[in-house]
PDB file of N, CA and C in Angstrom:
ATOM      1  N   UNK A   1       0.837  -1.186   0.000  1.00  0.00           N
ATOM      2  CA  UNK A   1       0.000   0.000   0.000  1.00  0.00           C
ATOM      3  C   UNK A   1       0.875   1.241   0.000  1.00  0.00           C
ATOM      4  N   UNK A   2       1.914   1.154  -1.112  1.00  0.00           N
ATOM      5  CA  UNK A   2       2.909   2.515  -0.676  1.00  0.00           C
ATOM      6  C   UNK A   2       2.824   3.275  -2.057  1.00  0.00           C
ATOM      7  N   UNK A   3       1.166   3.041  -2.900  1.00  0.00           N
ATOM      8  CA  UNK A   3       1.517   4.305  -3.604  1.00  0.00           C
ATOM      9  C   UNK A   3       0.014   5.381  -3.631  1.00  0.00           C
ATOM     10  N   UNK A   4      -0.549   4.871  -2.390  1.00  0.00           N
ATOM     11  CA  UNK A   4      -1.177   6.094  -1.369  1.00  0.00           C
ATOM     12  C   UNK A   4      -2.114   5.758  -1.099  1.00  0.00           C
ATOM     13  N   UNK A   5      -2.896   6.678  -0.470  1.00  0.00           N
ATOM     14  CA  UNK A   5      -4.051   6.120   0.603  1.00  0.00           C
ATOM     15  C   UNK A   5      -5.164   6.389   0.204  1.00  0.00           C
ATOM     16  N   UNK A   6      -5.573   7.104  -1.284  1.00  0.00           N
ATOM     17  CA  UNK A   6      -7.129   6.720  -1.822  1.00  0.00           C
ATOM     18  C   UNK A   6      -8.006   6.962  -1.082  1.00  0.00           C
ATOM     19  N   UNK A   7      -8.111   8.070  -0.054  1.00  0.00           N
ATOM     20  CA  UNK A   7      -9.096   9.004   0.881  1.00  0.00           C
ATOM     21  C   UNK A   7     -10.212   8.598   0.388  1.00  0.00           C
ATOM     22  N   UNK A   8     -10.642   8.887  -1.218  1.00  0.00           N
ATOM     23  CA  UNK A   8     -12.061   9.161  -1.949  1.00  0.00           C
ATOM     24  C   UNK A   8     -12.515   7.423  -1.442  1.00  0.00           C
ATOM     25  N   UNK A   9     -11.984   6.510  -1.793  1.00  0.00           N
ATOM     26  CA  UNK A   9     -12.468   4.922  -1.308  1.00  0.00           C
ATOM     27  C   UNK A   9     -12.566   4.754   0.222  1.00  0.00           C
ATOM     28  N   UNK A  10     -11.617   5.145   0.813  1.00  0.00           N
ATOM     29  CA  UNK A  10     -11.220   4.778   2.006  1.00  0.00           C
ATOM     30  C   UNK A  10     -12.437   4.372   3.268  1.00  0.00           C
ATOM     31  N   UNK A  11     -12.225   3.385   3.382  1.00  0.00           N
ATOM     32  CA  UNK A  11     -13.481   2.425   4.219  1.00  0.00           C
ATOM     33  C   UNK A  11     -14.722   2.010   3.329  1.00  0.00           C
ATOM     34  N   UNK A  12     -14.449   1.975   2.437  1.00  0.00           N
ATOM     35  CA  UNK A  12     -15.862   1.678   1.572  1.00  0.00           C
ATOM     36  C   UNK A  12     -15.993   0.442   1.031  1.00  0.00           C
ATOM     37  N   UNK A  13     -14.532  -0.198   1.239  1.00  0.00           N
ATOM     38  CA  UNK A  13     -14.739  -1.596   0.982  1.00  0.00           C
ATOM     39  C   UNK A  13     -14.624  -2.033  -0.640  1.00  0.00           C
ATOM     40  N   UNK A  14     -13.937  -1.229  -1.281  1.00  0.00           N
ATOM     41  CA  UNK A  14     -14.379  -1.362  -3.009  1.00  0.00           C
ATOM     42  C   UNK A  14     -12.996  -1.884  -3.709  1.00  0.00           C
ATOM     43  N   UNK A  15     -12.071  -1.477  -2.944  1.00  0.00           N
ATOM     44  CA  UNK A  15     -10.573  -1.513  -3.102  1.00  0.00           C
ATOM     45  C   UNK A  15     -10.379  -2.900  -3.441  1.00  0.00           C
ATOM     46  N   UNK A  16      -9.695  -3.082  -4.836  1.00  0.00           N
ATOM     47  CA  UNK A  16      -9.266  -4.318  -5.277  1.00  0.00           C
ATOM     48  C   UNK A  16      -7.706  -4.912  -4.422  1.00  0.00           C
ATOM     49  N   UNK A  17      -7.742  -5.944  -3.171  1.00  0.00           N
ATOM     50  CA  UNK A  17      -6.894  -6.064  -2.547  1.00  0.00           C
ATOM     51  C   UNK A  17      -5.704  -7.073  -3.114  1.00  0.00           C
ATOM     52  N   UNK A  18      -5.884  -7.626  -4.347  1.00  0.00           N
ATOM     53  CA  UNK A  18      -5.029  -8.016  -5.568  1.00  0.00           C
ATOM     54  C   UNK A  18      -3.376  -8.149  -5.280  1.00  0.00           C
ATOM     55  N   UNK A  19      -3.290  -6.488  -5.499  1.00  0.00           N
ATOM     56  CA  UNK A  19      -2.115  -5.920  -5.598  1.00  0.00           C
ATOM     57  C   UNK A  19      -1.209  -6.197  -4.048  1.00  0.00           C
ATOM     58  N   UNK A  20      -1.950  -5.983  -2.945  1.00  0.00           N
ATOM     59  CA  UNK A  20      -1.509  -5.976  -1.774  1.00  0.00           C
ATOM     60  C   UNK A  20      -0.816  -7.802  -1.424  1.00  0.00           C
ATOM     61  N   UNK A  21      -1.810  -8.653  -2.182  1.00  0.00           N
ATOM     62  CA  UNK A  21      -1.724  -9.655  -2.080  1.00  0.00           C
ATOM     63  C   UNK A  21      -0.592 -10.375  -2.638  1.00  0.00           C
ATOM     64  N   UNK A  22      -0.231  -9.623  -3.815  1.00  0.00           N
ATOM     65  CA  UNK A  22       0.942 -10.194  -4.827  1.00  0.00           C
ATOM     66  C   UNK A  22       2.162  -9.722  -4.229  1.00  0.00           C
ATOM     67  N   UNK A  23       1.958  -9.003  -2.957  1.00  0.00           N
ATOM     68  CA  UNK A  23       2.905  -7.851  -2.842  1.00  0.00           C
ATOM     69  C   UNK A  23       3.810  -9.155  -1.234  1.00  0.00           C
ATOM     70  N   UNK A  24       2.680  -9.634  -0.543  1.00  0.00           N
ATOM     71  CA  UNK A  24       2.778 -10.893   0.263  1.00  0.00           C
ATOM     72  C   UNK A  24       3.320 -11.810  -0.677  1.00  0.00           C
ATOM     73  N   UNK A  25       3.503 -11.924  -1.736  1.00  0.00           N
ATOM     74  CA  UNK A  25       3.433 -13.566  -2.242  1.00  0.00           C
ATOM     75  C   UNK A  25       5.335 -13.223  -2.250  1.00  0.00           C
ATOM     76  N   UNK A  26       5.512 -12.008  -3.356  1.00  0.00           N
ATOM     77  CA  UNK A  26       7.025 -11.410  -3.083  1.00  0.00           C
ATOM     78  C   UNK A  26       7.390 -11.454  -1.758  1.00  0.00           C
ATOM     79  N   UNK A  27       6.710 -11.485  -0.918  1.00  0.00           N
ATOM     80  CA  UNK A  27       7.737 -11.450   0.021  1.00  0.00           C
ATOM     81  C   UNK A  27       7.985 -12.702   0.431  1.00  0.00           C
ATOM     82  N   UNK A  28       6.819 -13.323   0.332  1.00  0.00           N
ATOM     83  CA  UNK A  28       7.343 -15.245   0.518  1.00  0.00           C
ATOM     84  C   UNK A  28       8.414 -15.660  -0.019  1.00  0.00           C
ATOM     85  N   UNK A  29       8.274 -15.224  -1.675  1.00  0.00           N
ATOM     86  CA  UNK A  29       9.669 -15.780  -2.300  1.00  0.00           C
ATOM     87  C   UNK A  29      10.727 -15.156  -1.904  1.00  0.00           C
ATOM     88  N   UNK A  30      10.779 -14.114  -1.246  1.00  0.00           N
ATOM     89  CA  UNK A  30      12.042 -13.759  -0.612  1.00  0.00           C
ATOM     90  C   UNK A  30      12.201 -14.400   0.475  1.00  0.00           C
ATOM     91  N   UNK A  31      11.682 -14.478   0.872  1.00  0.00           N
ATOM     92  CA  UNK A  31      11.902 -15.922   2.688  1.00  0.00           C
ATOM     93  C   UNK A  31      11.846 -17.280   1.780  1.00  0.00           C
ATOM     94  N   UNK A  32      11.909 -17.153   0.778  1.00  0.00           N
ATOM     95  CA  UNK A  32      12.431 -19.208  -0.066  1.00  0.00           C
ATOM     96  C   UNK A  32      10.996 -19.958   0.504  1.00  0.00           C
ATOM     97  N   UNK A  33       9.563 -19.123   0.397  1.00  0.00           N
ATOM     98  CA  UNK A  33       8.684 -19.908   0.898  1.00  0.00           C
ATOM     99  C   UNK A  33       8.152 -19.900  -0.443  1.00  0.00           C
ATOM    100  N   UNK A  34       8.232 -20.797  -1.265  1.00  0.00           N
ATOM    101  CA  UNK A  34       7.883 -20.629  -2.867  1.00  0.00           C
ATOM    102  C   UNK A  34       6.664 -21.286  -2.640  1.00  0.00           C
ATOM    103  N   UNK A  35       6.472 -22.436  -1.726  1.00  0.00           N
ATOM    104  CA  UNK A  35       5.048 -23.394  -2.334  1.00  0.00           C
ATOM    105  C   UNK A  35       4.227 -22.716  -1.479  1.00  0.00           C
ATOM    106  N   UNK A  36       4.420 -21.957  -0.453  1.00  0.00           N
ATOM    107  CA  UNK A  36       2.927 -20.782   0.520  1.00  0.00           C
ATOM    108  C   UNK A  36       3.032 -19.896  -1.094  1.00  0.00           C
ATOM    109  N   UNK A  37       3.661 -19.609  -1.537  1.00  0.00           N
ATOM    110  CA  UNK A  37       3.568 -18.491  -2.265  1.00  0.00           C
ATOM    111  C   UNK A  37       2.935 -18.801  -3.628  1.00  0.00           C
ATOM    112  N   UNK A  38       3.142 -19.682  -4.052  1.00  0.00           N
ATOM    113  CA  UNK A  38       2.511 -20.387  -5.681  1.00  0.00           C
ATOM    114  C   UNK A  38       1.065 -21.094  -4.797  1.00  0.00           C
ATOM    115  N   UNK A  39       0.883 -21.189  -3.644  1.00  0.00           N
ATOM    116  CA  UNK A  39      -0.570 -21.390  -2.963  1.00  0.00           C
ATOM    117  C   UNK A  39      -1.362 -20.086  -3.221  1.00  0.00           C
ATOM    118  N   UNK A  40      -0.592 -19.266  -2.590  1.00  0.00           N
ATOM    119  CA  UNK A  40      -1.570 -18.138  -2.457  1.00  0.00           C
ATOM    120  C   UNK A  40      -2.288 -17.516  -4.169  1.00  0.00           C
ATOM    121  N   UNK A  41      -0.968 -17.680  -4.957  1.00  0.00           N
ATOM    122  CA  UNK A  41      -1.341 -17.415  -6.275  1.00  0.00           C
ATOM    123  C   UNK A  41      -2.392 -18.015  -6.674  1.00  0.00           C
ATOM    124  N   UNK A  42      -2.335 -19.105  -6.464  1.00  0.00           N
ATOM    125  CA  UNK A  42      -3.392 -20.266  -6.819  1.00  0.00           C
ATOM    126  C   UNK A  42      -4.798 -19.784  -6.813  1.00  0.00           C
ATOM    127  N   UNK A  43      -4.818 -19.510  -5.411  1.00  0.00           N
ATOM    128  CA  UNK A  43      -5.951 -18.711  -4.373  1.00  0.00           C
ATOM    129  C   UNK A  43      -6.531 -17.686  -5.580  1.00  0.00           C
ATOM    130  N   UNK A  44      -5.714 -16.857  -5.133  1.00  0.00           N
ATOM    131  CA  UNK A  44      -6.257 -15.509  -5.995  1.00  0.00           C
ATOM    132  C   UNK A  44      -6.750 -16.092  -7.373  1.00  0.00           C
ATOM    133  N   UNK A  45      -6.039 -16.965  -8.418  1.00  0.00           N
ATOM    134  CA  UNK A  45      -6.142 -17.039  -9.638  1.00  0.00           C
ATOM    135  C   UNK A  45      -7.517 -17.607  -9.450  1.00  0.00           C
ATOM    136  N   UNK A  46      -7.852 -18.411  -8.980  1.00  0.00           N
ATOM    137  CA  UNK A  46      -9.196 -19.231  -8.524  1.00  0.00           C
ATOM    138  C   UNK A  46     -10.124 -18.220  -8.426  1.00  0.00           C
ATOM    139  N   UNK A  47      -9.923 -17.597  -6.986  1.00  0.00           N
ATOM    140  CA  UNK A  47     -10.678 -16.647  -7.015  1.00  0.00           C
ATOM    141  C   UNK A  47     -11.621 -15.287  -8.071  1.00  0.00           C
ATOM    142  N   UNK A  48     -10.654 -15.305  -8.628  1.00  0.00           N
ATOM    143  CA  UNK A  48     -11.431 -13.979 -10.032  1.00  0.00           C
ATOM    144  C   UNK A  48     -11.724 -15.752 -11.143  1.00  0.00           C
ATOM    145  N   UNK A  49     -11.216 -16.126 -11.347  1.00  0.00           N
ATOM    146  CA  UNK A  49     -11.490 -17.333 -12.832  1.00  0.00           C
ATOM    147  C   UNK A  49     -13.106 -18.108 -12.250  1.00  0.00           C
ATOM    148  N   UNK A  50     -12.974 -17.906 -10.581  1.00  0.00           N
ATOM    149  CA  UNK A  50     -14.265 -18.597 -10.457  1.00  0.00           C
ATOM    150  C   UNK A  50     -15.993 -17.422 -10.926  1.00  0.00           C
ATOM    151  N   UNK A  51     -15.417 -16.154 -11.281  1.00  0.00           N
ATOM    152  CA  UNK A  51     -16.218 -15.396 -11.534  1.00  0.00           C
ATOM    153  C   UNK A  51     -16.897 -14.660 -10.734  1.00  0.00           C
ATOM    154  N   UNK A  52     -17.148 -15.723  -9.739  1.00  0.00           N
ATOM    155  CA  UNK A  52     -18.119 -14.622  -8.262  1.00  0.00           C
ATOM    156  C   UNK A  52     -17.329 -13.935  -7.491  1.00  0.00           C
ATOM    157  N   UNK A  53     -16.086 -13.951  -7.804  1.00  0.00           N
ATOM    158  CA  UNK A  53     -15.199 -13.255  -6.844  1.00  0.00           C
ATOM    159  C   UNK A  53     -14.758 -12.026  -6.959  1.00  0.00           C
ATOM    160  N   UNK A  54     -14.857 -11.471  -7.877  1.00  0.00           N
ATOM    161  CA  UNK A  54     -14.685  -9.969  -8.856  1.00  0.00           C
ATOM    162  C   UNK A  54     -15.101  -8.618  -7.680  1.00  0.00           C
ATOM    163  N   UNK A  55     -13.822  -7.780  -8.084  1.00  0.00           N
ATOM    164  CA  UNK A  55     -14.096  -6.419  -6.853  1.00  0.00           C
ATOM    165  C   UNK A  55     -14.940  -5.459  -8.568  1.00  0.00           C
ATOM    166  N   UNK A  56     -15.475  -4.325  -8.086  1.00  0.00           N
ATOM    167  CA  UNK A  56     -15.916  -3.494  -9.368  1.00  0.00           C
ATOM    168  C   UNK A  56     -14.676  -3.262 -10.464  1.00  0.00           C
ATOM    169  N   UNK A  57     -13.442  -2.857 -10.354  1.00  0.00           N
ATOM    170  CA  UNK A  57     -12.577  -3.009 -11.420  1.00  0.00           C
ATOM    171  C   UNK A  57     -12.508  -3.708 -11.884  1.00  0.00           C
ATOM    172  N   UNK A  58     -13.086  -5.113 -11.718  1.00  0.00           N
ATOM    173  CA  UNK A  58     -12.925  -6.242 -12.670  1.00  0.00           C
ATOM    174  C   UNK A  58     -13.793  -6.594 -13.311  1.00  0.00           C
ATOM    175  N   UNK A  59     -15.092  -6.089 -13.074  1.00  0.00           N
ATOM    176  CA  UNK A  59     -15.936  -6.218 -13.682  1.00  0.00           C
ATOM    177  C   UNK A  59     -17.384  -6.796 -12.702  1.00  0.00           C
ATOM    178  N   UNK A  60     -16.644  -7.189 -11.246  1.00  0.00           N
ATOM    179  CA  UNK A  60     -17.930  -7.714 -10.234  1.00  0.00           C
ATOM    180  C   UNK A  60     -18.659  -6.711  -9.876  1.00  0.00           C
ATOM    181  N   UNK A  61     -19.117  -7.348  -8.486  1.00  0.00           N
ATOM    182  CA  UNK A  61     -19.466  -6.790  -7.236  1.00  0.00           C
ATOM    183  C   UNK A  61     -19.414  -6.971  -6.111  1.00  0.00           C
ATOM    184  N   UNK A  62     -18.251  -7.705  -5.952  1.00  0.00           N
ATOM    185  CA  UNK A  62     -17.530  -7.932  -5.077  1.00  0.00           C
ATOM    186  C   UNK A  62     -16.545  -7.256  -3.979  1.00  0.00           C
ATOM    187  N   UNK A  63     -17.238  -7.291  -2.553  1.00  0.00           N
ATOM    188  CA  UNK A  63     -16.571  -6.043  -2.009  1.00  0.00           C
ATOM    189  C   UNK A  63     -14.681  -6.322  -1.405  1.00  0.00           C
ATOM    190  N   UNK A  64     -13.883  -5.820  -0.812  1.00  0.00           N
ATOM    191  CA  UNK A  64     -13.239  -6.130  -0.631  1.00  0.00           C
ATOM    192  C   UNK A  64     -12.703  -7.256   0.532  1.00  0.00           C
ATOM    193  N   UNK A  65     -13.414  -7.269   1.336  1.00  0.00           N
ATOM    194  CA  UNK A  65     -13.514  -8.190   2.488  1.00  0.00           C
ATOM    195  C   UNK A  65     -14.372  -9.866   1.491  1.00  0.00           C
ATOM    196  N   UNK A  66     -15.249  -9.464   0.620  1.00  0.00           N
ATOM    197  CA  UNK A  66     -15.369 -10.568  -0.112  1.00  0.00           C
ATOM    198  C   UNK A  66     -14.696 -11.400  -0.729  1.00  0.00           C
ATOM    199  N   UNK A  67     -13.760 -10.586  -1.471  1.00  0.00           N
ATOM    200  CA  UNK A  67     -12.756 -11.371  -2.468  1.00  0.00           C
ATOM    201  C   UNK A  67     -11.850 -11.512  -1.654  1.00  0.00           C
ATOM    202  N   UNK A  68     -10.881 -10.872  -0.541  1.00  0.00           N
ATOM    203  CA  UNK A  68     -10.449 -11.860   0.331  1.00  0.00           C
ATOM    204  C   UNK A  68     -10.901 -13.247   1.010  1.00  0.00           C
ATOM    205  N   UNK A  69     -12.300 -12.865   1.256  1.00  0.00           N
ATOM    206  CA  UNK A  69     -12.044 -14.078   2.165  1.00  0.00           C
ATOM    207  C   UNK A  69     -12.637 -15.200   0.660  1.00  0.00           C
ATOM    208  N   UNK A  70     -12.847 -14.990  -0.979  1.00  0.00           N
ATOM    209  CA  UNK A  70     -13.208 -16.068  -1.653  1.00  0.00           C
ATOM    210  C   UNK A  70     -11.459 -16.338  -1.789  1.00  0.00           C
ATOM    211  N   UNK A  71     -10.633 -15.561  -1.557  1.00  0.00           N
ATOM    212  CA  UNK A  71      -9.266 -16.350  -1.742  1.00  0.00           C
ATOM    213  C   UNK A  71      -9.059 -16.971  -0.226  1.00  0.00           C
ATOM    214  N   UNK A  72      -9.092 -16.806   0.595  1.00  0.00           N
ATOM    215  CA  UNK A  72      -8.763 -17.007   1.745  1.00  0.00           C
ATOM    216  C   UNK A  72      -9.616 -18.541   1.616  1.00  0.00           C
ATOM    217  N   UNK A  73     -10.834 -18.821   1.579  1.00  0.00           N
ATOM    218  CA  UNK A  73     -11.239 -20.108   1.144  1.00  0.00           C
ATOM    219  C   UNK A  73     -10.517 -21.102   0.422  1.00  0.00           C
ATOM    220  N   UNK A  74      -9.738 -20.561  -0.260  1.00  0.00           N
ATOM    221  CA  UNK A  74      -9.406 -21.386  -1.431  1.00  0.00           C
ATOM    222  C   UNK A  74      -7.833 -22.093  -0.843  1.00  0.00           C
ATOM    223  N   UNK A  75      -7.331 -21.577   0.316  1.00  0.00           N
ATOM    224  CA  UNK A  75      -6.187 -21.817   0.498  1.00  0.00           C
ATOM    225  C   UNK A  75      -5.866 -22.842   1.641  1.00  0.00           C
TER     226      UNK A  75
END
C-alpha cells in the first residue's frame, strides 16, 4: 500500500486487494517460501477465474472483504 491512501475509497470496501496480495506472495519468495507463495497465487487465480469473486474493477461486485475471504477459502 505505498503508492497512497485513496481518501475518496477509504473504508468503503471497493478496493481491489489483488495488488496488496501479490505484494505478500514477493515477500514469501524472498523468505524461499515458494510453495505458501505459488498457494496463495493459486488462491487468488481461482478466485477472479471462479467469476463470483470480482471487486468493481474487474468487472464484479464484489466487495473487498469478499474477495479476500473467496481467496482465503481457497487456500
Amino acid at each position: 500500500a505505498v503508492h497512497g491512501s485513496a481518501p475518496d475509497i477509504a473504508g468503503k470496501g471497493i478496493a481491489n486487494p489483488t495488488a496488496l496480495i501479490f505484494a505478500g506472495v514477493l515477500m514469501l519468495r524472498h523468505l524461499c517460501e515458494d510453495e505458501a507463495a505459488d498457494r496463495v497465487m493459486a488462491a487468488v487465480a481461482g478466485a477472479i477465474a471462479s467469476g463470483t469473486a470480482r471487486t468493481a474493477d474487474l468487472g464484479g461486485t464484489s466487495t473487498t472483504a469478499e474477495f479476500t475471504d473467496a481467496v482465503i477459502s481457497r487456500l
